[in-house]
Protein backbone atom coordinates (compact mmCIF):
# COMPACT_ATOMS: atom_id res chain seq x y z
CA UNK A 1 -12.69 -5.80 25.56
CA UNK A 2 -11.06 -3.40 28.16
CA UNK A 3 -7.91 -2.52 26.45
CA UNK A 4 -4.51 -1.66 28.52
CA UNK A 5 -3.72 2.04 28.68
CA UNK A 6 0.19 0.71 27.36
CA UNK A 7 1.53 -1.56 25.26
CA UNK A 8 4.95 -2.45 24.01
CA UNK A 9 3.81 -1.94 20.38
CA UNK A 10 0.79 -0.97 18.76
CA UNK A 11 -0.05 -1.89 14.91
CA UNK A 12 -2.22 0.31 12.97
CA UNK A 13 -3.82 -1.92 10.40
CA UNK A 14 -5.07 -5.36 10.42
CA UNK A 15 -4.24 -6.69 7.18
CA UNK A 16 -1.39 -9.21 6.39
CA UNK A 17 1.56 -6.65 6.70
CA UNK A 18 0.19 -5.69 10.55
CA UNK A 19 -1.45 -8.51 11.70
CA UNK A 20 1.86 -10.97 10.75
CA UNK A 21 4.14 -7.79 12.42
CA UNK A 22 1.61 -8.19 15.33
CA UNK A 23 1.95 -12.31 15.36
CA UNK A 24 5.95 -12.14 15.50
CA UNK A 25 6.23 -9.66 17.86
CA UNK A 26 4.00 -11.55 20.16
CA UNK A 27 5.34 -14.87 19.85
CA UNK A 28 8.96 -13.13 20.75
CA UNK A 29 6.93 -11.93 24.02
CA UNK A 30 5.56 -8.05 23.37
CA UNK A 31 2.36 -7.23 24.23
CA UNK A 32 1.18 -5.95 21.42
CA UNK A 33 -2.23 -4.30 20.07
CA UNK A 34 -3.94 -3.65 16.37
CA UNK A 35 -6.04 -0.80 15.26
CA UNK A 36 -8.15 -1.54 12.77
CA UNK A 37 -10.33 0.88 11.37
CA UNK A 38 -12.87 -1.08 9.28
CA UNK A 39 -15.98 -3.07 11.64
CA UNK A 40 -13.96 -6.33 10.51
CA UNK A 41 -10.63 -8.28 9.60
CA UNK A 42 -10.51 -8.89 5.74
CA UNK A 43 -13.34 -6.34 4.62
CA UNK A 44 -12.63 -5.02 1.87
CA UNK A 45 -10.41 -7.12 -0.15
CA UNK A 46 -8.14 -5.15 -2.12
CA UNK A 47 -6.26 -7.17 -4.39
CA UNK A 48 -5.95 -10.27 -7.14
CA UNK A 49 -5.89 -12.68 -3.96
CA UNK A 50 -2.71 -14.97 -5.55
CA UNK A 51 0.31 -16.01 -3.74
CA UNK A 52 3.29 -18.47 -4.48
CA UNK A 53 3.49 -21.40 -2.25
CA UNK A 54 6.47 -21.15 -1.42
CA UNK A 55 5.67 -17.49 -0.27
CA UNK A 56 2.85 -18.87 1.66
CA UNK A 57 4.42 -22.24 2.94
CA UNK A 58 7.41 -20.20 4.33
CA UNK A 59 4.91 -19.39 7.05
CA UNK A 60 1.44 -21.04 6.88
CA UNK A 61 0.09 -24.28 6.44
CA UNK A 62 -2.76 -24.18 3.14
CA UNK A 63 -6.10 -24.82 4.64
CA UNK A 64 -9.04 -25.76 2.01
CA UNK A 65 -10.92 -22.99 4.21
CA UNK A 66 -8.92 -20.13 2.30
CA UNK A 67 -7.71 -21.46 -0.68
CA UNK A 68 -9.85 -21.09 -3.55
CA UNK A 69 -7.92 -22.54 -6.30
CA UNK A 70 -4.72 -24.40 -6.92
CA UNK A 71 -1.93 -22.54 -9.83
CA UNK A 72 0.28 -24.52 -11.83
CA UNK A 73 1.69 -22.05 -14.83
CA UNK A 74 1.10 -18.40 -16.30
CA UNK A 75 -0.61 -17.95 -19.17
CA UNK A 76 0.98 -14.58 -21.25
CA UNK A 77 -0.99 -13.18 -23.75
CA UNK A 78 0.26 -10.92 -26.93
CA UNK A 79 -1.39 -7.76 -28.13
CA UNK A 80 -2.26 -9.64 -31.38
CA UNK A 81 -4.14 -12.70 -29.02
CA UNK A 82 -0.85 -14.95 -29.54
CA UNK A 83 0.16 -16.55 -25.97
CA UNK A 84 2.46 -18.94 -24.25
CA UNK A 85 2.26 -20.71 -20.94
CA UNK A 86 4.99 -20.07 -18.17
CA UNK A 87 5.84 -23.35 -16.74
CA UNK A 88 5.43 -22.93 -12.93
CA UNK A 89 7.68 -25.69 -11.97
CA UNK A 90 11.21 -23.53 -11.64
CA UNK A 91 9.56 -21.08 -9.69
CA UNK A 92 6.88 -22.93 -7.99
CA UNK A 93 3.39 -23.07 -8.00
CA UNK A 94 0.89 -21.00 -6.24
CA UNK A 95 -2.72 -20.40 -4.91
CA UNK A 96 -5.49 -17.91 -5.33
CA UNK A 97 -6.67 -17.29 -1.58
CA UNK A 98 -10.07 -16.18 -0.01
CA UNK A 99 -8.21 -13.26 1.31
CA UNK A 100 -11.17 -12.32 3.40
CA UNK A 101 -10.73 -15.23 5.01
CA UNK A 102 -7.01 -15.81 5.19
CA UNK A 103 -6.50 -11.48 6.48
CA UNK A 104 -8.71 -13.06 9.28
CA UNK A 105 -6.86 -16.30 9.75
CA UNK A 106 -3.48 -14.27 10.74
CA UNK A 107 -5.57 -12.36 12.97
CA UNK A 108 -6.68 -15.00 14.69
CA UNK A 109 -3.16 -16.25 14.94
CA UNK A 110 -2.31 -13.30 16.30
CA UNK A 111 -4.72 -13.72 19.03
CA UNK A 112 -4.10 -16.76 20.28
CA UNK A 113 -0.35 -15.34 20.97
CA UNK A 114 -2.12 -12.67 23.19
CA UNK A 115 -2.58 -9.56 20.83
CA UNK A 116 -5.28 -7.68 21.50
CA UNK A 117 -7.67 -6.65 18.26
CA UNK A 118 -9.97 -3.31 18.11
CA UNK A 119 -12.03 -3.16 15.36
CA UNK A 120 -13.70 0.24 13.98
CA UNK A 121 -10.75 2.19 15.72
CA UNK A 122 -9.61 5.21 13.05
CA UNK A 123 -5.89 6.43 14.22
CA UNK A 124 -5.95 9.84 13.45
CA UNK A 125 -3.11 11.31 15.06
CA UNK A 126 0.07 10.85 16.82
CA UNK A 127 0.92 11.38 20.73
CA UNK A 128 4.20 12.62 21.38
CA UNK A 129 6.02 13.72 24.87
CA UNK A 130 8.62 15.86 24.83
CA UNK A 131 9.74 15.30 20.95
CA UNK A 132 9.27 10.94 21.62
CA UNK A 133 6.52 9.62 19.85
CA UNK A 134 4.95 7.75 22.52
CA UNK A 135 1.48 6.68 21.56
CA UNK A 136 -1.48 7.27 18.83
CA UNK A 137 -4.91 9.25 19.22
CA UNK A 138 -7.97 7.64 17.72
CA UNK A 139 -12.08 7.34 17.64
CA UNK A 140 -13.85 4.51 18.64
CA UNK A 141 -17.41 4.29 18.50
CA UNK A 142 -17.58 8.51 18.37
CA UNK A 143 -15.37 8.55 21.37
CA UNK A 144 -11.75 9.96 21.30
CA UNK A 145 -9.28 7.45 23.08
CA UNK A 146 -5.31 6.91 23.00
CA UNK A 147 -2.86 4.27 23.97
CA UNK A 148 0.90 4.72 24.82
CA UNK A 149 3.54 2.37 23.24
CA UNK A 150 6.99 2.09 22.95
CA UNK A 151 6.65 1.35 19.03
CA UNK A 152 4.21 2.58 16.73
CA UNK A 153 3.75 0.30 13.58
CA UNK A 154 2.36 1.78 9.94
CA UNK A 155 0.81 -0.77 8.28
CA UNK A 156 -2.54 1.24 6.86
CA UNK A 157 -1.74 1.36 3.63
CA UNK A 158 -0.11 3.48 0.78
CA UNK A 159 -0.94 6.23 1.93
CA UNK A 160 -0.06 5.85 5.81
CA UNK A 161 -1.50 8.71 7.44
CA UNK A 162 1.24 7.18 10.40
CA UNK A 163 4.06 7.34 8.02
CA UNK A 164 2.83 11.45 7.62
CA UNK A 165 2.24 12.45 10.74
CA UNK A 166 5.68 11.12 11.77
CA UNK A 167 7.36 13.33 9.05
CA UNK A 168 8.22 10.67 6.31
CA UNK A 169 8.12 11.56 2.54
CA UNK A 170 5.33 9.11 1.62
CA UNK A 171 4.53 10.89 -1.74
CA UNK A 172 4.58 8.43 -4.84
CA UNK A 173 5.47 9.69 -8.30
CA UNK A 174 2.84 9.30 -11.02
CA UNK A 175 4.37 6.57 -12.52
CA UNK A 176 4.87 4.39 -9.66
CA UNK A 177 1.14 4.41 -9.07
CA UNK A 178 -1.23 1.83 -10.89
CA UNK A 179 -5.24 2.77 -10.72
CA UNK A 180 -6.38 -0.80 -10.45
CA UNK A 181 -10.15 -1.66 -10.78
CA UNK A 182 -11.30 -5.55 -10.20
CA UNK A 183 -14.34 -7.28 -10.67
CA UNK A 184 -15.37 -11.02 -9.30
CA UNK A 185 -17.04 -12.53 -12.15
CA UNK A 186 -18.80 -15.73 -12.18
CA UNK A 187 -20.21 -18.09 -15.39
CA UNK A 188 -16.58 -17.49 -16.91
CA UNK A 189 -14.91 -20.32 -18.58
CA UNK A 190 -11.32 -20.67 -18.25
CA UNK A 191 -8.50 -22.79 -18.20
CA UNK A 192 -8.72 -22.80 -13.95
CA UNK A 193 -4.87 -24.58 -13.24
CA UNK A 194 -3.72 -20.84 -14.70
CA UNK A 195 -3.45 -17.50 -14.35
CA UNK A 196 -3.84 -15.30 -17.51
CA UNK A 197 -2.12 -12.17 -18.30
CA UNK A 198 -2.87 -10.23 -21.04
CA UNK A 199 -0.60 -7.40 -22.59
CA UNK A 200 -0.45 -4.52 -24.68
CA UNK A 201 -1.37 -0.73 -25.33
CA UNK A 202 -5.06 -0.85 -26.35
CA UNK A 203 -5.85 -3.54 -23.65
CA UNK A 204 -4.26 -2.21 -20.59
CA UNK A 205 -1.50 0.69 -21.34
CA UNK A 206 1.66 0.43 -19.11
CA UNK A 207 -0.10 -2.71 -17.70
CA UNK A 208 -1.86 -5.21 -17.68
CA UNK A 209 -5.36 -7.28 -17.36
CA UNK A 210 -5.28 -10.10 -14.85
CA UNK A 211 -7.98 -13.69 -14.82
CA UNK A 212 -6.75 -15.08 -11.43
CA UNK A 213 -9.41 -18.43 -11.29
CA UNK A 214 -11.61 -19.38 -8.12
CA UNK A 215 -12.60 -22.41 -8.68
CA UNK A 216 -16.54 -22.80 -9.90
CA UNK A 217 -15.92 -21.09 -13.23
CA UNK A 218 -15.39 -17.88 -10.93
CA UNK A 219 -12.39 -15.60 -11.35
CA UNK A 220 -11.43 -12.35 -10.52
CA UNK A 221 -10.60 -10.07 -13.72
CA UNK A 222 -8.70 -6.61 -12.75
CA UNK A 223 -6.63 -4.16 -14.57
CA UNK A 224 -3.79 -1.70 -13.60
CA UNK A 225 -2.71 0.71 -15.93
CA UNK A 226 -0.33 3.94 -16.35
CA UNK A 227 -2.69 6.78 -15.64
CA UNK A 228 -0.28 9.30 -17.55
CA UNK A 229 -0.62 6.51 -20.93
CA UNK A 230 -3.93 5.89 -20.62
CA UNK A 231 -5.65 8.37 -23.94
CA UNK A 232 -8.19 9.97 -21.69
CA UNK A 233 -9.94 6.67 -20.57
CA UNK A 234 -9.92 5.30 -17.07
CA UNK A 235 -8.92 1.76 -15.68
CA UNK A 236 -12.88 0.50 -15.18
CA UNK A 237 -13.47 2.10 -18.99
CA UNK A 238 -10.60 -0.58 -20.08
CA UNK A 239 -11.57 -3.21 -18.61
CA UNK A 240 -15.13 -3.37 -19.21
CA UNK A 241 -13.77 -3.37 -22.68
CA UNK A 242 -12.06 -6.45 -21.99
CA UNK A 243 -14.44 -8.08 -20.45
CA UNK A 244 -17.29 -7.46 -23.01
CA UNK A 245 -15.09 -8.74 -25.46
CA UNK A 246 -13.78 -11.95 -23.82
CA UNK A 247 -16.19 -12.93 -21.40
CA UNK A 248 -19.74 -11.15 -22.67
CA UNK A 249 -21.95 -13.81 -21.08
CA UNK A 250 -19.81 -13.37 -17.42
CA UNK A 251 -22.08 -11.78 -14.41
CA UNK A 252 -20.23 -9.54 -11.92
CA UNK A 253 -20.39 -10.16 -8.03
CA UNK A 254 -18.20 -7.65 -6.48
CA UNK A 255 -16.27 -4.76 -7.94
CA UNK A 256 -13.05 -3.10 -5.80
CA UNK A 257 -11.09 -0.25 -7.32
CA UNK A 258 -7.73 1.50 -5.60
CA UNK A 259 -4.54 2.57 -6.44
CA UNK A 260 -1.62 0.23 -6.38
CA UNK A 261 2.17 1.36 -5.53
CA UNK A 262 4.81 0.02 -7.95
CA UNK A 263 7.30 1.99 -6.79
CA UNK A 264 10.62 0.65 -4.90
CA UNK A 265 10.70 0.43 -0.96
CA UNK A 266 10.63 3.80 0.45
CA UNK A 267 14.37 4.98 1.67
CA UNK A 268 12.95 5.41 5.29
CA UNK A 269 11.15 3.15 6.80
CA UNK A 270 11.81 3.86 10.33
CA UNK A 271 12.41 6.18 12.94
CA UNK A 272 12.75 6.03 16.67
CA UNK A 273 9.79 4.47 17.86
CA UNK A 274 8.25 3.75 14.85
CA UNK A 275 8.24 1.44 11.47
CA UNK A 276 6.82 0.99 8.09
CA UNK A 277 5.63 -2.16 6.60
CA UNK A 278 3.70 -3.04 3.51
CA UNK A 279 2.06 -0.92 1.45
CA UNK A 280 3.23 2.48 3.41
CA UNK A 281 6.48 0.96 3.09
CA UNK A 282 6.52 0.51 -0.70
CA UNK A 283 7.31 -3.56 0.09
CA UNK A 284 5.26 -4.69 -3.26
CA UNK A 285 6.59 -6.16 -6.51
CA UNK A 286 6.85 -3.26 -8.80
CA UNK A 287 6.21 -5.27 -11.65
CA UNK A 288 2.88 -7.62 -10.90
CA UNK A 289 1.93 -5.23 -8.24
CA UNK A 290 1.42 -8.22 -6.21
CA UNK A 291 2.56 -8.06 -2.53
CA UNK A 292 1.65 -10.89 -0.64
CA UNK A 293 4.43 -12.66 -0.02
CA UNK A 294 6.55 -10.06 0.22
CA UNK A 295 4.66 -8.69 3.00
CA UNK A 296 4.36 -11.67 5.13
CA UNK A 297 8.18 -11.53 5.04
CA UNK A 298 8.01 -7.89 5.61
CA UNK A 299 6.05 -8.70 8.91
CA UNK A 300 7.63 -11.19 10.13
CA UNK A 301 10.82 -9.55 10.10
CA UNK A 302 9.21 -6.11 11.95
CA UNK A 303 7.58 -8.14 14.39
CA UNK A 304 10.77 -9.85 15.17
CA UNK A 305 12.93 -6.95 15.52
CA UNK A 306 10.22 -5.40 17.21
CA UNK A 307 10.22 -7.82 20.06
CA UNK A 308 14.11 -7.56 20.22
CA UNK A 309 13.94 -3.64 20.73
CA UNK A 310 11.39 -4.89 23.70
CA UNK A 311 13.67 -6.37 25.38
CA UNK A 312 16.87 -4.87 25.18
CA UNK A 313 14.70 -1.34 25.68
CA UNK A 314 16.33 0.03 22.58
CA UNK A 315 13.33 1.94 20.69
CA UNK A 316 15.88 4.14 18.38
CA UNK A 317 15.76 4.34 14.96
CA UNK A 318 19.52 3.05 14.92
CA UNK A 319 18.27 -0.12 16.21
CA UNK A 320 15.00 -0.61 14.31
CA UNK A 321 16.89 -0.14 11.09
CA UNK A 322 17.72 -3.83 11.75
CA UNK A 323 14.54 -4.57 10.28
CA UNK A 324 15.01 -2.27 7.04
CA UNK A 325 18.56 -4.14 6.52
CA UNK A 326 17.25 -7.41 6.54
CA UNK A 327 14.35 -6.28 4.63
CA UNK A 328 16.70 -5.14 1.93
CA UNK A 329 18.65 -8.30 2.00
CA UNK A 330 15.56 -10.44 1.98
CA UNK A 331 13.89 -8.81 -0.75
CA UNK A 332 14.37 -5.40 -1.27
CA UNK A 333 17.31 -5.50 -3.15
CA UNK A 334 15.52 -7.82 -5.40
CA UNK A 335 12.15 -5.16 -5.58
CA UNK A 336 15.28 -2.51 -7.10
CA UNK A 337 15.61 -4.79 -10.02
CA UNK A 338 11.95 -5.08 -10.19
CA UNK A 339 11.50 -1.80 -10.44
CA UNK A 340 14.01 -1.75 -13.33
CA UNK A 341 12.42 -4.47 -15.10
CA UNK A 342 8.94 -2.72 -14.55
CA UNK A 343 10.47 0.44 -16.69
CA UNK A 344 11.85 -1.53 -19.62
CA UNK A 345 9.20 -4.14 -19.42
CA UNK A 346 6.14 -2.12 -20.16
CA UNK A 347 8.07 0.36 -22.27
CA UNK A 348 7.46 -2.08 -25.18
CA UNK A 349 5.62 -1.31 -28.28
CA UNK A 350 2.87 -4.05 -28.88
CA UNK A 351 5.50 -4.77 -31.88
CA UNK A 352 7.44 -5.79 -29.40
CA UNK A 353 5.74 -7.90 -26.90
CA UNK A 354 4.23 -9.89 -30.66
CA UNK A 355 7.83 -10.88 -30.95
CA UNK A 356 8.83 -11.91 -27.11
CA UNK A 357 5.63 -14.53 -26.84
CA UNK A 358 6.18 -15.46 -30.77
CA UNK A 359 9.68 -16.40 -29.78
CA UNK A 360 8.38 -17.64 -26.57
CA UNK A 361 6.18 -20.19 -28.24
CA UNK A 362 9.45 -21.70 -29.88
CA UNK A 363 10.44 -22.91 -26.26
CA UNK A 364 9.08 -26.25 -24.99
CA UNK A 365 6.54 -25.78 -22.67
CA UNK A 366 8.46 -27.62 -20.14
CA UNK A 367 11.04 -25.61 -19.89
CA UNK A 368 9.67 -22.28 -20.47
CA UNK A 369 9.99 -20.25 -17.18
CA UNK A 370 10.16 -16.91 -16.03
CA UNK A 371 13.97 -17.04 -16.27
CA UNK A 372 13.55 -17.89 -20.33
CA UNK A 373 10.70 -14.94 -20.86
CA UNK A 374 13.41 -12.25 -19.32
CA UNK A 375 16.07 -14.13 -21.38
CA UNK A 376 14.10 -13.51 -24.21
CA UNK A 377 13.30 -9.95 -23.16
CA UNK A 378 16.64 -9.15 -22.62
CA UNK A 379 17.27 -10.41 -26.17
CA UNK A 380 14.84 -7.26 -27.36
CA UNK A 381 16.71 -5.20 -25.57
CA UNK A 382 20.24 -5.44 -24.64
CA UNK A 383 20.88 -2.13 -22.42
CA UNK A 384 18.09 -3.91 -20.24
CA UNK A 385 21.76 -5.75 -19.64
CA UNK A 386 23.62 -3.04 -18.45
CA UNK A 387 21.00 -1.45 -16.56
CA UNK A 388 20.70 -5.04 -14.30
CA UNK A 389 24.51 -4.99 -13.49
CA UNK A 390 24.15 -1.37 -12.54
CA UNK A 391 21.42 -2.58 -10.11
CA UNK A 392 23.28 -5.46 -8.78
CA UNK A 393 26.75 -3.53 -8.23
């Protein structure tokens, strides 16, 4: 592929947050190019692979190619093995994807709108003329190349070498950062219409243990925990504890580990010629640690705004904080009162969670929802109250 020596934005990263930045910029007419430093789209997969459909049918279409299995509820488990199911019918239902396959899908989007794709290409610095950041620096099969553009786009992760080497604060606190290992287990037997959740100090401290089904009694079992709550033991130490216990006879077919930010969106994601999106943006839910649909929305909004800047040749940061206001609007005002939630929720002693499923369970399945599990929370803890109209004021 002979690449252009400009383009009106490039997009380092290829997963969801770049590659749907990269679709909606193109389809509002910028040429636009991605930088992706692993040999191919999708490789590795780094996360539980579920979505809500409505977070997915905002944008896409299911196709049987990357869905593995169809959700209809949440299945909450106590410390003491008590659990309730979370009707999914207030909230919607949901799928667990073949990510590999869907990261690749939105690429391939992408390029039928006319973005242009580079594979093993490691951005390793920024190009700047006179004080304007103007372009990136990178290797490509052992040779050193650069492209100019009039926006540079940071989607490579939580720790965004971009979002460094343009002078953004990109350090995370200890406690918003969840080690998360996952395994993809198969001969497991499981309710597969769910996804289980399983809480409490001894199985997953300042976390939780995840069974997201895949269809064919396959399912992928991960953990994230608090690192500063966790006695000594790391996350893979957990959950092999877990899964010896509940699923002994299970045989493992891929293992992923990283570190997961559960922190709230970071308070600059911008500058002139440049923006933040997904995971170097902070855009995930800081209480699942689940960013999916958040970060097609995420994309699609920079890509848009992107394009806009194009065309009215406006590459300061005055006007690409359009995107981090709608952002806000969209969801990151919600992610603040995630964030809240997130510190009361896993606060609570395994005393504690016992009593919020026990009282749980007294709900009709049918009308037990997310909205009744933080009633009930709430209901533990009152200031959890105050602290939420804080947020919201």
């Amino acid at each position: 592929m002979n690449l252009k020596a400009f383009y009106d934005v490039v997009v380092v990263g290829s997963g969801p947050a770049g590659s749907m930045t990269a679709l909606f910029a193109a389809k509002n007419g910028a040429s636009v190019l991605i930088l992706e430093r692993d040999r191919e789209v999708g490789i590795p997969v780094r996360c539980a692979e579920g979505i809500s459909a409505r977070g997915l049918e905002k944008f896409f279409q299911p196709d049987e190619r990357w869905i593995a299995q169809k959700i209809d509820g949440a299945k909450l488990y106590a410390p003491n093995g008590e659990s309730c199911i979370i009707n999914a019918g207030a909230v919607g239902d949901g799928y667990v994807l073949e990510r590999r396959l869907f990261d690749a899908f939105i690429c391939e989007e992408a390029a039928k709108n006319g973005v242009d794709i580079l594979t093993k290409a490691n951005v390793h610095d920024l190009v700047f003329d006179s004080s304007k950041l103007s372009g990136v620096k990178f290797t490509h099969l052992s040779k050193e190349k650069q492209v100019k553009a009039n926006i540079i786009v940071g989607a490579d992760g939580p720790e965004s070498r971009i979002g460094k080497l343009a002078g953004i604060d990109t350090t995370l606190k200890l406690e918003d950062i969840e080690p998360g290992v996952q395994y993809l287990l198969t001969d497991i037997d499981l309710e597969a219409e769910l996804t289980h959740f399983y809480f409490g100090n001894e199985i997953a401290p300042g976390g939780y243990v995840w069974v997201f089904p895949k269809g064919r009694n396959m399912a992928n079992v991960g953990i994230g925990i608090r690192p500063d709550r966790s006695n000594g033991k790391n996350a893979q130490q957990y959950l092999d504890g877990f899964i010896e216990k509940n699923f002994p006879d299970s045989k493992s077919l891929a293992f992923i580990a990283g570190a997961v930010p559960t922190a709230q969106t970071l308070p600059e994601i911008t500058r002139d010629n440049l923006m933040l999106v997904g995971d170097a943006a902070r855009q995930v839910n800081p209480v699942t640690g689940g960013g999916l649909s958040n970060i097609l929305v995420a994309g699609s909004i920079a890509g848009t705004v992107a394009a806009e800047a194009v065309k009215k040749d406006d590459f300061s940061n005055k006007f690409l904080k359009k995107y981090h206001k709608q952002w806000m609007k969209e969801k990151g005002n919600h992610q603040k009162v995630h964030y809240k939630l997130k510190q009361v929720f896993f606060d609570f002693s395994d005393d504690e969670l016992n009593e919020i499923v026990g009282l749980l369970q007294g709900i009709p399945q049918e009308k037990l929802t997310l909205f009744q599990l933080f009633k009930t929370a709430v209901r533990n803890k009152p200031s959890l109250v105050k602290e939420l109209i804080k947020i919201y004021l």
